[in-house]
N, C-alpha and C. Protein backbone atom coordinates (compact mmCIF):
# COMPACT_ATOMS: atom_id res chain seq x y z
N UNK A 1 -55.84 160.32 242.87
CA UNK A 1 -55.04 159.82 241.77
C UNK A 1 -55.19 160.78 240.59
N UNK A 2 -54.06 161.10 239.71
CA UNK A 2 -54.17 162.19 238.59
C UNK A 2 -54.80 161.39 237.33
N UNK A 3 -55.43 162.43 236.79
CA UNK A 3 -56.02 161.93 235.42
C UNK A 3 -55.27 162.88 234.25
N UNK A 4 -55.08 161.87 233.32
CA UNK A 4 -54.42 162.36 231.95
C UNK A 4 -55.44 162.47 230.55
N UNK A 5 -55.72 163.43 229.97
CA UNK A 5 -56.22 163.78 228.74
C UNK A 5 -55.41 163.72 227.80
N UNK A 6 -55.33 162.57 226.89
CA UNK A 6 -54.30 162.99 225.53
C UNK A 6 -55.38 162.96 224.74
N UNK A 7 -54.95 164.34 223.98
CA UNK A 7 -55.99 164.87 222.82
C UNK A 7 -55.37 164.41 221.47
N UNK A 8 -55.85 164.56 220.36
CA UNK A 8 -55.54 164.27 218.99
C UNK A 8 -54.74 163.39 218.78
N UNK A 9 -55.10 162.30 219.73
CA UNK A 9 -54.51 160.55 219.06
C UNK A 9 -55.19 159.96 217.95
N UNK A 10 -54.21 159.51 216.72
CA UNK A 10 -54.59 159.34 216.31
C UNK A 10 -55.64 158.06 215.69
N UNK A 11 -56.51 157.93 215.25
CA UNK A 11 -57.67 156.89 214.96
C UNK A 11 -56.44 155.60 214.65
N UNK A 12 -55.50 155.27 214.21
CA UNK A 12 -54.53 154.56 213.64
C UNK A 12 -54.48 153.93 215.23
N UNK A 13 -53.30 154.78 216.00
CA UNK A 13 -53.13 154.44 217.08
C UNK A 13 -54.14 153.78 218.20
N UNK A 14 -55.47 154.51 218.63
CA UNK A 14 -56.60 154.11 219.18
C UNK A 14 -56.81 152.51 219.26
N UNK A 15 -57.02 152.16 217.84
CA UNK A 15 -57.42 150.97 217.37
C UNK A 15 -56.16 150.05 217.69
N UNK A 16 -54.82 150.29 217.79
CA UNK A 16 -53.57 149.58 217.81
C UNK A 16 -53.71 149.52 219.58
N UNK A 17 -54.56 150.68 220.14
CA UNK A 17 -53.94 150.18 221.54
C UNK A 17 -55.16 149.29 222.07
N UNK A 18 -56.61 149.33 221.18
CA UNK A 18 -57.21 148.50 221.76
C UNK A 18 -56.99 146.99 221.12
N UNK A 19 -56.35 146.64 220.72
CA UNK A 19 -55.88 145.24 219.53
C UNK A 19 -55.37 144.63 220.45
N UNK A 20 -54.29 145.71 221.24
CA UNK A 20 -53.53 145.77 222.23
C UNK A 20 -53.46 145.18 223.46
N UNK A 21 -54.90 145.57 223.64
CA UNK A 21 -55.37 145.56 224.87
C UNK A 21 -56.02 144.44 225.45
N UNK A 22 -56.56 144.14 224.00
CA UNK A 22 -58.08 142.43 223.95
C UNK A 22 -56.42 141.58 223.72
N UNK A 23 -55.24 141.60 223.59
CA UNK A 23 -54.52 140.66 223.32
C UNK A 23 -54.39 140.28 225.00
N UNK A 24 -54.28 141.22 225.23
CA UNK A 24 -53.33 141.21 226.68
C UNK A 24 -54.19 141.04 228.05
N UNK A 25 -55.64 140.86 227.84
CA UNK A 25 -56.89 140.89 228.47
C UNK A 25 -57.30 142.10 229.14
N UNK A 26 -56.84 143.16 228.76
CA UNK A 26 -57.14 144.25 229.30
C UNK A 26 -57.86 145.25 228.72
N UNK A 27 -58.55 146.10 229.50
CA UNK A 27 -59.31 147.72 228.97
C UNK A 27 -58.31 147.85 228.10
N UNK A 28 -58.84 149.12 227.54
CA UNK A 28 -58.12 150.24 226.74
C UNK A 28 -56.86 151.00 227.79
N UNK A 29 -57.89 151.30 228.43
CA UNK A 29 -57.58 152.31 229.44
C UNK A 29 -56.30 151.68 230.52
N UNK A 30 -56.85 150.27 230.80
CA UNK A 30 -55.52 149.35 231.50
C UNK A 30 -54.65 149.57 231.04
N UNK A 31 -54.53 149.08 229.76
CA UNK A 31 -53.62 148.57 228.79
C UNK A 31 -52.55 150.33 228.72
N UNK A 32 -53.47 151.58 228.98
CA UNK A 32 -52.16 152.46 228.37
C UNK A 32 -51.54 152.79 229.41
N UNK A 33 -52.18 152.80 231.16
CA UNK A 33 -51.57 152.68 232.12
C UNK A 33 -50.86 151.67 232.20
N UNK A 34 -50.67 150.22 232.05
CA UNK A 34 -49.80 149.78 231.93
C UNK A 34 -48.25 150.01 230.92
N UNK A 35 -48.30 150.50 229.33
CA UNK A 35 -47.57 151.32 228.98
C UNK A 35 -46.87 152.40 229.72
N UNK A 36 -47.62 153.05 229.83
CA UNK A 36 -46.84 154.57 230.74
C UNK A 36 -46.10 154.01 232.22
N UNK A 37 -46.88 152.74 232.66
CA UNK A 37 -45.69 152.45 233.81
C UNK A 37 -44.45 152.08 233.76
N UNK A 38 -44.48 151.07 232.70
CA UNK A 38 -43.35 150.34 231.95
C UNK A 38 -42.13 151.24 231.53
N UNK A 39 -42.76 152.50 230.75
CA UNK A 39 -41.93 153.84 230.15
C UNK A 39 -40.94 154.47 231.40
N UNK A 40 -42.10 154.61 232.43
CA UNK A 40 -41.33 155.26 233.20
C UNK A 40 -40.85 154.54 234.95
N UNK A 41 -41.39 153.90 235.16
CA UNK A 41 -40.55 152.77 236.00
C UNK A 41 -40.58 151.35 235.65
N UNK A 42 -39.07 151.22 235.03
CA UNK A 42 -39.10 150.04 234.04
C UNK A 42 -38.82 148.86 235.28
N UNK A 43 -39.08 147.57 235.70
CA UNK A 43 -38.69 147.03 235.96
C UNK A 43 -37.09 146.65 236.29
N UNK A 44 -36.29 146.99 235.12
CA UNK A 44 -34.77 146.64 235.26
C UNK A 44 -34.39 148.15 235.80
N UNK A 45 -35.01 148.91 236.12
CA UNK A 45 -34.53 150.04 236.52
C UNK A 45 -33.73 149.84 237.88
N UNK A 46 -32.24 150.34 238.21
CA UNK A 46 -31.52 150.14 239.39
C UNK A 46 -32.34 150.47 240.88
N UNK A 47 -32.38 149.85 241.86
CA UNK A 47 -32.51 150.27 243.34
C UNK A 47 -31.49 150.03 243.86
N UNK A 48 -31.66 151.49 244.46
CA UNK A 48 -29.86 151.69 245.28
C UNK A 48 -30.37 150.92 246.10
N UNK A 49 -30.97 150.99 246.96
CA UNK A 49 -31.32 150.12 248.62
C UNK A 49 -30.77 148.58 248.36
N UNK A 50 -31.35 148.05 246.99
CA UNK A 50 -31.22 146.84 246.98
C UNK A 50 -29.58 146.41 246.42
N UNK A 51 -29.12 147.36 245.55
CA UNK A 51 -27.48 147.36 244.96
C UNK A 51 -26.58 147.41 246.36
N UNK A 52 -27.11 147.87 247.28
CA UNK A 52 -26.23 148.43 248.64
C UNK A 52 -26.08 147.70 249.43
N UNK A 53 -27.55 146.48 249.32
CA UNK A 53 -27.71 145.66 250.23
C UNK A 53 -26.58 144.49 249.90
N UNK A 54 -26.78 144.05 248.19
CA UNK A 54 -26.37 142.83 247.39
C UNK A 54 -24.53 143.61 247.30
N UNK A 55 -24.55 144.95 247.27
CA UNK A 55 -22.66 145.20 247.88
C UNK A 55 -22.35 144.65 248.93
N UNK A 56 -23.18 145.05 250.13
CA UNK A 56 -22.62 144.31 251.58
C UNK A 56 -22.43 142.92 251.58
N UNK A 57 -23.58 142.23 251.23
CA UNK A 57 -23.16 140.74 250.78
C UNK A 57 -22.07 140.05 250.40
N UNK A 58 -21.64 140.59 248.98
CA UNK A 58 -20.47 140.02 248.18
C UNK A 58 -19.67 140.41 248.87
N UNK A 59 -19.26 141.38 250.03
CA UNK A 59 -18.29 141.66 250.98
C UNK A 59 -18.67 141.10 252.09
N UNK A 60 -19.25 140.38 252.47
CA UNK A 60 -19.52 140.32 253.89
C UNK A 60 -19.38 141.02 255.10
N UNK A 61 -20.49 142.49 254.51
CA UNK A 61 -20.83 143.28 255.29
C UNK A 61 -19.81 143.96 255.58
N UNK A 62 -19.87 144.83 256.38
CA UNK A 62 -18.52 145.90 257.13
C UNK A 62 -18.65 146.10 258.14
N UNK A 63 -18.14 145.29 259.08
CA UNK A 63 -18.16 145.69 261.14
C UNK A 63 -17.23 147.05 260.99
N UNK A 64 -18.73 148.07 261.77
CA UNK A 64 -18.35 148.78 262.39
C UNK A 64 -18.62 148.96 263.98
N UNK A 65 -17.75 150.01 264.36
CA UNK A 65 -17.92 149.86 265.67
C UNK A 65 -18.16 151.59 266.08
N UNK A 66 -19.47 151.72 265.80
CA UNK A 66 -19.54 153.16 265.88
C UNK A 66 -20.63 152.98 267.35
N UNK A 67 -19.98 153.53 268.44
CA UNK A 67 -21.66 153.77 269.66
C UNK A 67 -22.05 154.80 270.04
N UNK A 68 -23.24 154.59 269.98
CA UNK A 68 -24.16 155.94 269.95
C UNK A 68 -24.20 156.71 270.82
N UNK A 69 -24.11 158.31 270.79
CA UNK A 69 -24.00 159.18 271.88
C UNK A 69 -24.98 158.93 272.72
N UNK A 70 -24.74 158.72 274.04
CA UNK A 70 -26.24 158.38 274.99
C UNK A 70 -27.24 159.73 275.60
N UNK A 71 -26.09 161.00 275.09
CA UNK A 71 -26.62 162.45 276.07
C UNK A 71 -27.83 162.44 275.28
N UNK A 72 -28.99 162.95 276.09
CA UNK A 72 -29.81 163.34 275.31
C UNK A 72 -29.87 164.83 274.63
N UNK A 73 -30.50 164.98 273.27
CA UNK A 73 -30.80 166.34 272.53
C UNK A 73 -31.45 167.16 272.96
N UNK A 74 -30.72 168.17 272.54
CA UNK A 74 -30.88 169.38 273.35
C UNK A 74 -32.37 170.13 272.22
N UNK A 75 -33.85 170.37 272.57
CA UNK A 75 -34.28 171.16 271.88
C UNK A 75 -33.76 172.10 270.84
N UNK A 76 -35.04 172.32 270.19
CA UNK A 76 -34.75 173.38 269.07
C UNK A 76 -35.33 174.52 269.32
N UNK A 77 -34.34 175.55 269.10
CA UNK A 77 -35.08 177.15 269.70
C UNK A 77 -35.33 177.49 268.20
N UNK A 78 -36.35 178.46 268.57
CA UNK A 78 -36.83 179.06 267.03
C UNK A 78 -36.97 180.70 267.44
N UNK A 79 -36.35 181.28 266.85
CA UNK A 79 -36.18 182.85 267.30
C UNK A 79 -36.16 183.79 266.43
């Protein structure tokens, strides 16, 4: 797992994220990993998988009729 060093925060801030932190029952340290997750994968953030799924739905899906080639694949030459 990566570790982050932020240098020259300021004493103001420090104290705001541990205020922060005893509110919310968490470390310091919890509390700014939880921030930085929030920042960057927000909850309301879109998933195609799931938008694609909840499209097929409101359509009721799409019959296709595609069947699968049965030959089998031919190796890969590397030359």
């Amino acid at each position: 797992m990566a570790v982050v060093t932020v240098r020259n925060l300021p004493e103001e801030t420090h104290r705001a994220l541990k205020l922060r932190a005893a509110r919310h029952g968490r470390s310091a340290e919890a509390e700014i990993r939880h921030i930085l997750e929030e920042a960057v994968r927000p909850k309301t953030r879109l998933k195609i998988g799931s938008e694609l799924a909840a499209f097929g739905q409101r359509f009721e899906g799409v019959d296709l009729d595609i069947a699968r080639d049965q030959a089998p694949t031919e190796p890969a030459v590397f030359e």
